[in-house]
N, C-alpha and C. Protein backbone atom coordinates (compact mmCIF):
# COMPACT_ATOMS: atom_id res chain seq x y z
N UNK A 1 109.43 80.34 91.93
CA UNK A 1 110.08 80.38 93.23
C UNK A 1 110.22 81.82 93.69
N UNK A 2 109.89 82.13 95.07
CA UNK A 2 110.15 83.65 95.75
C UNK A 2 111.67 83.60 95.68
N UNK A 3 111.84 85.44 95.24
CA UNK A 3 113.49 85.64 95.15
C UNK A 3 113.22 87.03 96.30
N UNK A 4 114.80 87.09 97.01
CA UNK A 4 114.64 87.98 97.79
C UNK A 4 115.58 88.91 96.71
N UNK A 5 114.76 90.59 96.89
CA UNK A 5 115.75 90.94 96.03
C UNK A 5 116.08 92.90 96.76
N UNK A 6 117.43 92.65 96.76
CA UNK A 6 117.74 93.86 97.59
C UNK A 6 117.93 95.04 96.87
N UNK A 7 118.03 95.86 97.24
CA UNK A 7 118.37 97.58 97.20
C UNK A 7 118.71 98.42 98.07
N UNK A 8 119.57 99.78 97.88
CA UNK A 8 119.57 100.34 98.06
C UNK A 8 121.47 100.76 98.95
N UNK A 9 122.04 99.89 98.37
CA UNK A 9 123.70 99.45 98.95
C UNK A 9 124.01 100.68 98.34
N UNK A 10 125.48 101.28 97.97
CA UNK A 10 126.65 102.38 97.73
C UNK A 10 127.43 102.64 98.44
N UNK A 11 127.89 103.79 98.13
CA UNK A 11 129.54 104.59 98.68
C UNK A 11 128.64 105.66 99.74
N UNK A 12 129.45 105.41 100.95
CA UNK A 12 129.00 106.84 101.55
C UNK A 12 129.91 107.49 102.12
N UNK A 13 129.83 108.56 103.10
CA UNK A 13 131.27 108.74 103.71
C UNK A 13 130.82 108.40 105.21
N UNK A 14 132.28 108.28 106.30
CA UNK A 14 131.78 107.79 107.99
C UNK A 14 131.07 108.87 108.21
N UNK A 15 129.89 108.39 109.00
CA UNK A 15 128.97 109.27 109.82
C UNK A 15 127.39 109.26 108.74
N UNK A 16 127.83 108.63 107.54
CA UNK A 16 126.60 109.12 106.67
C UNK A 16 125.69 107.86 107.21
N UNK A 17 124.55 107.68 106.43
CA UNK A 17 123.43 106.87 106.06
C UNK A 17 122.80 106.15 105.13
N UNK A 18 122.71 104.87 105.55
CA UNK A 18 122.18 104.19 104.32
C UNK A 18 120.84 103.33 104.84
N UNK A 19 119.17 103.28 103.52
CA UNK A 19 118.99 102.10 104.23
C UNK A 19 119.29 101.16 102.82
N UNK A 20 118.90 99.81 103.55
CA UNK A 20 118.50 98.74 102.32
C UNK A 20 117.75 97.99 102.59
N UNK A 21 117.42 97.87 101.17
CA UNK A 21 115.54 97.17 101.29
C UNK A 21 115.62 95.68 100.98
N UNK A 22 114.91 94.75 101.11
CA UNK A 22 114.82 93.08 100.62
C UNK A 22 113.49 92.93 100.36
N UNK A 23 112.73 92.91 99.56
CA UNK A 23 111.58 92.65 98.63
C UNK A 23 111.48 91.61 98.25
N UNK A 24 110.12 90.13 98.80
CA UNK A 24 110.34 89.26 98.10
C UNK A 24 109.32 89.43 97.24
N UNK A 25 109.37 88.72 96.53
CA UNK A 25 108.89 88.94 95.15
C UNK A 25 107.54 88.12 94.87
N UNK A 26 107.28 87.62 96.09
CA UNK A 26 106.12 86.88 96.42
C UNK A 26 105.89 86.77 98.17
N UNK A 27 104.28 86.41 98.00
CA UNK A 27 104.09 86.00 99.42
C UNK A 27 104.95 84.83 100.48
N UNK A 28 105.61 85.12 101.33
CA UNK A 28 106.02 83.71 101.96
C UNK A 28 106.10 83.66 103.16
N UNK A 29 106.08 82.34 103.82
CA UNK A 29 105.68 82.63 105.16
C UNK A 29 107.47 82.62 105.79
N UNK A 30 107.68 83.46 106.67
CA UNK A 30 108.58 83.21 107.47
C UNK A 30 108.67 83.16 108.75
N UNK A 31 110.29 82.68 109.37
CA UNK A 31 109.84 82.61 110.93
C UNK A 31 110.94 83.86 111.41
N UNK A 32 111.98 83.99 110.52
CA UNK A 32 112.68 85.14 110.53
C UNK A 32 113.09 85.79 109.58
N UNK A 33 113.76 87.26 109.02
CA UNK A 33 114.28 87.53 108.14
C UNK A 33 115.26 88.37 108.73
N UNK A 34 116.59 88.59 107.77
CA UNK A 34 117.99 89.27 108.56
C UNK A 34 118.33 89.78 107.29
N UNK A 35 119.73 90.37 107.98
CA UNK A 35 120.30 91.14 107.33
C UNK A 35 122.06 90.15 107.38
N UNK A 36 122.45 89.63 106.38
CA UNK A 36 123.93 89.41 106.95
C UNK A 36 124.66 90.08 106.11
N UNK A 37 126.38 89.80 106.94
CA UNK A 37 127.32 90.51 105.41
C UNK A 37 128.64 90.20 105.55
N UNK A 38 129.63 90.04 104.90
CA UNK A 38 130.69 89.60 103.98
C UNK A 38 131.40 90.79 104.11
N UNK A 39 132.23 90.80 104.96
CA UNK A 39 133.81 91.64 104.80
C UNK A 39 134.58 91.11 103.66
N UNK A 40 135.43 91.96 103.40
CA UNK A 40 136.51 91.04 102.55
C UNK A 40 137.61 90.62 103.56
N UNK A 41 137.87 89.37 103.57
CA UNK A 41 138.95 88.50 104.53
C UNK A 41 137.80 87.90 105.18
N UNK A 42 137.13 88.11 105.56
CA UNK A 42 136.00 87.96 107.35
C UNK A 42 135.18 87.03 106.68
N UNK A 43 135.01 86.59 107.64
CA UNK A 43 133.43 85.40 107.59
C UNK A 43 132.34 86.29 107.30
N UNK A 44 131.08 85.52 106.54
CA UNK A 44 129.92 86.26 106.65
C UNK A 44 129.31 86.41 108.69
N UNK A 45 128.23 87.46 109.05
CA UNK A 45 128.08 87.54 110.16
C UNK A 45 127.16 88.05 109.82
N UNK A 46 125.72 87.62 110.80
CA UNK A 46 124.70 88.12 111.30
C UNK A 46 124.87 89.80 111.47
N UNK A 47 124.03 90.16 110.99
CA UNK A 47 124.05 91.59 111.54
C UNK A 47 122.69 91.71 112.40
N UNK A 48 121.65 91.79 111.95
CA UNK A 48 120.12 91.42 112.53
C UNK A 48 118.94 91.11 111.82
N UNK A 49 118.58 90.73 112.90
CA UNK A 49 117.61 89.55 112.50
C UNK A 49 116.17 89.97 112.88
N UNK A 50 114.82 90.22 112.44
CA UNK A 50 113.67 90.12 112.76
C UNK A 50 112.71 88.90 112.79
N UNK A 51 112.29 88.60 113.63
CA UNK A 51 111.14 87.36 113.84
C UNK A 51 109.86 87.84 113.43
N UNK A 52 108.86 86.82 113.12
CA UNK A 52 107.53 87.25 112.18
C UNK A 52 107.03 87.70 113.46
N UNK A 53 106.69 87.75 115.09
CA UNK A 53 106.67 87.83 116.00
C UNK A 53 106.99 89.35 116.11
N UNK A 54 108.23 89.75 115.77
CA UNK A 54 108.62 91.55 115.51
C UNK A 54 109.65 91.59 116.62
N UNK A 55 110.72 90.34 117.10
CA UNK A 55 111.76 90.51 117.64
C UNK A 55 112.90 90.88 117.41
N UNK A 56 113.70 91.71 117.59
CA UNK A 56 114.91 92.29 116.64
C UNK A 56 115.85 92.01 117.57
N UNK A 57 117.21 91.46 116.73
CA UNK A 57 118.52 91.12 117.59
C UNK A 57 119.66 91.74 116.31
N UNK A 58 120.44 92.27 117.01
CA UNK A 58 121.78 92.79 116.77
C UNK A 58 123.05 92.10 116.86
N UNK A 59 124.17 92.51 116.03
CA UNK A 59 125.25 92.21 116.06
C UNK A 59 125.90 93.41 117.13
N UNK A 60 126.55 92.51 118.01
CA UNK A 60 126.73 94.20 119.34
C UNK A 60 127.35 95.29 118.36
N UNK A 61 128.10 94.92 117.27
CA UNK A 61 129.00 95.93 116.66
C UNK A 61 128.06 97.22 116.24
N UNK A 62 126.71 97.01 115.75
CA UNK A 62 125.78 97.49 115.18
C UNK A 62 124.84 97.99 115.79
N UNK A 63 124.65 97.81 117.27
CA UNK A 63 123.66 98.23 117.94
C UNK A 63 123.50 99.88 118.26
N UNK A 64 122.48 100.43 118.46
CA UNK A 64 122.66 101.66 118.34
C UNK A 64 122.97 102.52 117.27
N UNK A 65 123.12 101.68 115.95
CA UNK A 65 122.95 102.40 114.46
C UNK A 65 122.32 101.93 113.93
N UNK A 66 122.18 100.78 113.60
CA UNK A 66 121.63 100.36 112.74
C UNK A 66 120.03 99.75 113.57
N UNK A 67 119.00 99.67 112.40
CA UNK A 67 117.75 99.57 113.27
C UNK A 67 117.10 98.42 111.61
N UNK A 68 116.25 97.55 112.13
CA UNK A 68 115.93 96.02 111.08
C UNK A 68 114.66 96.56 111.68
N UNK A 69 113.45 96.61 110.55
CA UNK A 69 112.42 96.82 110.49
C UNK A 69 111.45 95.92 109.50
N UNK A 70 110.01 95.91 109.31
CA UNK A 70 109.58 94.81 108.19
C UNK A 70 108.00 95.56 108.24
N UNK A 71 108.09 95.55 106.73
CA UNK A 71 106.20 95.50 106.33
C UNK A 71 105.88 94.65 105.54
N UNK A 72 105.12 93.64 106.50
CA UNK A 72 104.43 92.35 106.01
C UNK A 72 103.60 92.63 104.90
N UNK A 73 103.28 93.52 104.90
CA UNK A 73 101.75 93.71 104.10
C UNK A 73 102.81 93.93 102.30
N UNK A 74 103.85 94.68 102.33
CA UNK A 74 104.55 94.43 101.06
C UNK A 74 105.60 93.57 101.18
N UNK A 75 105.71 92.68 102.25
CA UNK A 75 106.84 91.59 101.76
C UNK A 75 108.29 91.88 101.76
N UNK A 76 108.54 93.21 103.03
CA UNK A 76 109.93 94.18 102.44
C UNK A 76 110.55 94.10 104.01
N UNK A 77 111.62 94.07 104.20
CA UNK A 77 112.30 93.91 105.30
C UNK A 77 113.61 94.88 104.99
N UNK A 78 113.57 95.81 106.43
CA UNK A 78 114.92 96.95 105.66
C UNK A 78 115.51 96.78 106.69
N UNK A 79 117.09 97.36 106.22
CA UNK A 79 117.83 98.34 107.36
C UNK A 79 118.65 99.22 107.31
N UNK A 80 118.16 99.77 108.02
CA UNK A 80 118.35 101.94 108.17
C UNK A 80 119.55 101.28 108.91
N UNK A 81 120.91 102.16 108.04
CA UNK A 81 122.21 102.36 108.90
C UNK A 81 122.28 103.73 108.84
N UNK A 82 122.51 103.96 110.55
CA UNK A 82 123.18 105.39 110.36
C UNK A 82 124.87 105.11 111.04
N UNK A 83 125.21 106.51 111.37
CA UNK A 83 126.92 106.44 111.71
C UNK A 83 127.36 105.43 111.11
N UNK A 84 127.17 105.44 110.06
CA UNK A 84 128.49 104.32 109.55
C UNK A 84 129.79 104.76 109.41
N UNK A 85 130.21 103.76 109.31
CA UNK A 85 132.25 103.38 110.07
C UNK A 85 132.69 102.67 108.87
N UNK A 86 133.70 102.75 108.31
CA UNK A 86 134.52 101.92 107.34
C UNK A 86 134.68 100.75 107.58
N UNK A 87 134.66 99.96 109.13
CA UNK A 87 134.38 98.94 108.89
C UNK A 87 133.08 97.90 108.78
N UNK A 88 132.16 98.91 108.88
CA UNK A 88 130.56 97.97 107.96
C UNK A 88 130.77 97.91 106.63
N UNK A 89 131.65 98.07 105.99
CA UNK A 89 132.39 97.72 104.75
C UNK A 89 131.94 96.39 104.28
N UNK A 90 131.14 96.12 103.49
CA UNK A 90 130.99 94.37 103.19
C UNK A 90 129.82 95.06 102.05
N UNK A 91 129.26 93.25 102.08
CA UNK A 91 128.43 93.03 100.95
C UNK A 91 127.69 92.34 101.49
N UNK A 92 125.96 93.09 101.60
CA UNK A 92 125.00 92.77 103.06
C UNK A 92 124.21 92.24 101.94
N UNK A 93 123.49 91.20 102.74
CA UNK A 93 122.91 89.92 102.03
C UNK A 93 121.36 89.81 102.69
N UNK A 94 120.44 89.83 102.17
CA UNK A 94 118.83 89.38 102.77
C UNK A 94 119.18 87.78 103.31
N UNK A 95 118.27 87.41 104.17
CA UNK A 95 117.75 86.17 104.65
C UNK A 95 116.31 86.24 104.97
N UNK A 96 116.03 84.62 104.52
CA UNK A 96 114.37 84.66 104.88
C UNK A 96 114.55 83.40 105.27
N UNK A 97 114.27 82.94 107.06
CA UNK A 97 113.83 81.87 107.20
C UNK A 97 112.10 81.10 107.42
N UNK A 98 112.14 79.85 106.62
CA UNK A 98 111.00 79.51 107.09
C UNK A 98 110.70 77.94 106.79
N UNK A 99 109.88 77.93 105.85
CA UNK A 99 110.26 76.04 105.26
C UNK A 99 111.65 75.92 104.53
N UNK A 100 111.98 77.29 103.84
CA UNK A 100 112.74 76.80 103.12
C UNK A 100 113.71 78.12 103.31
N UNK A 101 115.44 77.95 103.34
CA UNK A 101 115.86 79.38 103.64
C UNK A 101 116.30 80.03 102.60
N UNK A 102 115.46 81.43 102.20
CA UNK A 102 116.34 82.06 101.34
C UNK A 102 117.32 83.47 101.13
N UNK A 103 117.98 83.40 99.98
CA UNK A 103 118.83 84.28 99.94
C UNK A 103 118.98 85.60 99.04
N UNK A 104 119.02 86.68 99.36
CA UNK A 104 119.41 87.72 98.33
C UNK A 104 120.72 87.59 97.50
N UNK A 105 120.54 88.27 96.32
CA UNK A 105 122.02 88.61 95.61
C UNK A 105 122.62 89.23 96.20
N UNK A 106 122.51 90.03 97.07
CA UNK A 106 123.60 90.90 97.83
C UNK A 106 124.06 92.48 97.22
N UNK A 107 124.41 93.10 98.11
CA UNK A 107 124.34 94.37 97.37
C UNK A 107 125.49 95.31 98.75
N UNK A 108 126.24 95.77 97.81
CA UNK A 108 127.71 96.49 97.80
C UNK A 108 126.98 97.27 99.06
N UNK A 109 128.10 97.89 100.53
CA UNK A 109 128.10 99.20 100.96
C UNK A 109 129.72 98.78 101.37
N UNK A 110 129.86 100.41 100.78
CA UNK A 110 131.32 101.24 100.81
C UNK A 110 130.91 102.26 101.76
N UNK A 111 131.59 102.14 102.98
CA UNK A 111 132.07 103.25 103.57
C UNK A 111 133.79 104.19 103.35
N UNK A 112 133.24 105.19 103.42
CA UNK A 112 134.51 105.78 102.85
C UNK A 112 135.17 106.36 104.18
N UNK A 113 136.46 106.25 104.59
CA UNK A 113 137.24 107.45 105.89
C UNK A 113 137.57 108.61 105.73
């Protein structure tokens, strides 16, 4: 079975940069892949989303920092945060939709104030 598997989460301080990567671990077809994430208290929430098409949608909170990119050819879907804020605080999660939807383990970002 394809696993989505992420990298590249940590501690940074506001204003710094992070990206993170989602690697599946095999070929698969999709119709979208995202980025979501998990506050502590908060619902999980869309952050953005790319279509195999190369459409990108945002969470308004995120627009203008953060940027969802993808190379088909290695199977890797990222996203470059810059200005980060203490509250992108969560635990950002891969998505891959297509026949079947899947999920990353998830991987820590700490913003620090």
């Amino acid at each position: 079975q394809v696993q989505l598997v992420e990298s590249g989460g940590g501690l940074v301080q506001a204003g710094g940069s992070l990206r993170l990567s989602c690697a599946a671990s095999g070929s698969i077809f999709f119709v979208a892949m995202g980025w979501y994430r998990r506050a502590p208290g908060k619902q999980r929430e869309l952050v953005a989303q790319i279509t195999s098409g190369g459409r990108t949608d945002y969470v308004d909170s995120v627009k203008g920092r953060f940027t969802i990119s993808s190379d088909n050819a290695k199977n890797t879907v990222y996203l470059q945060m810059n200005s980060l804020k203490p509250e992108d605080t969560a635990v950002y999660y891969c998505n891959a939709k297509g026949f079947s939807e899947l999920w990353g383990q998830g991987t820590q970002v700490t913003v620090s104030s």
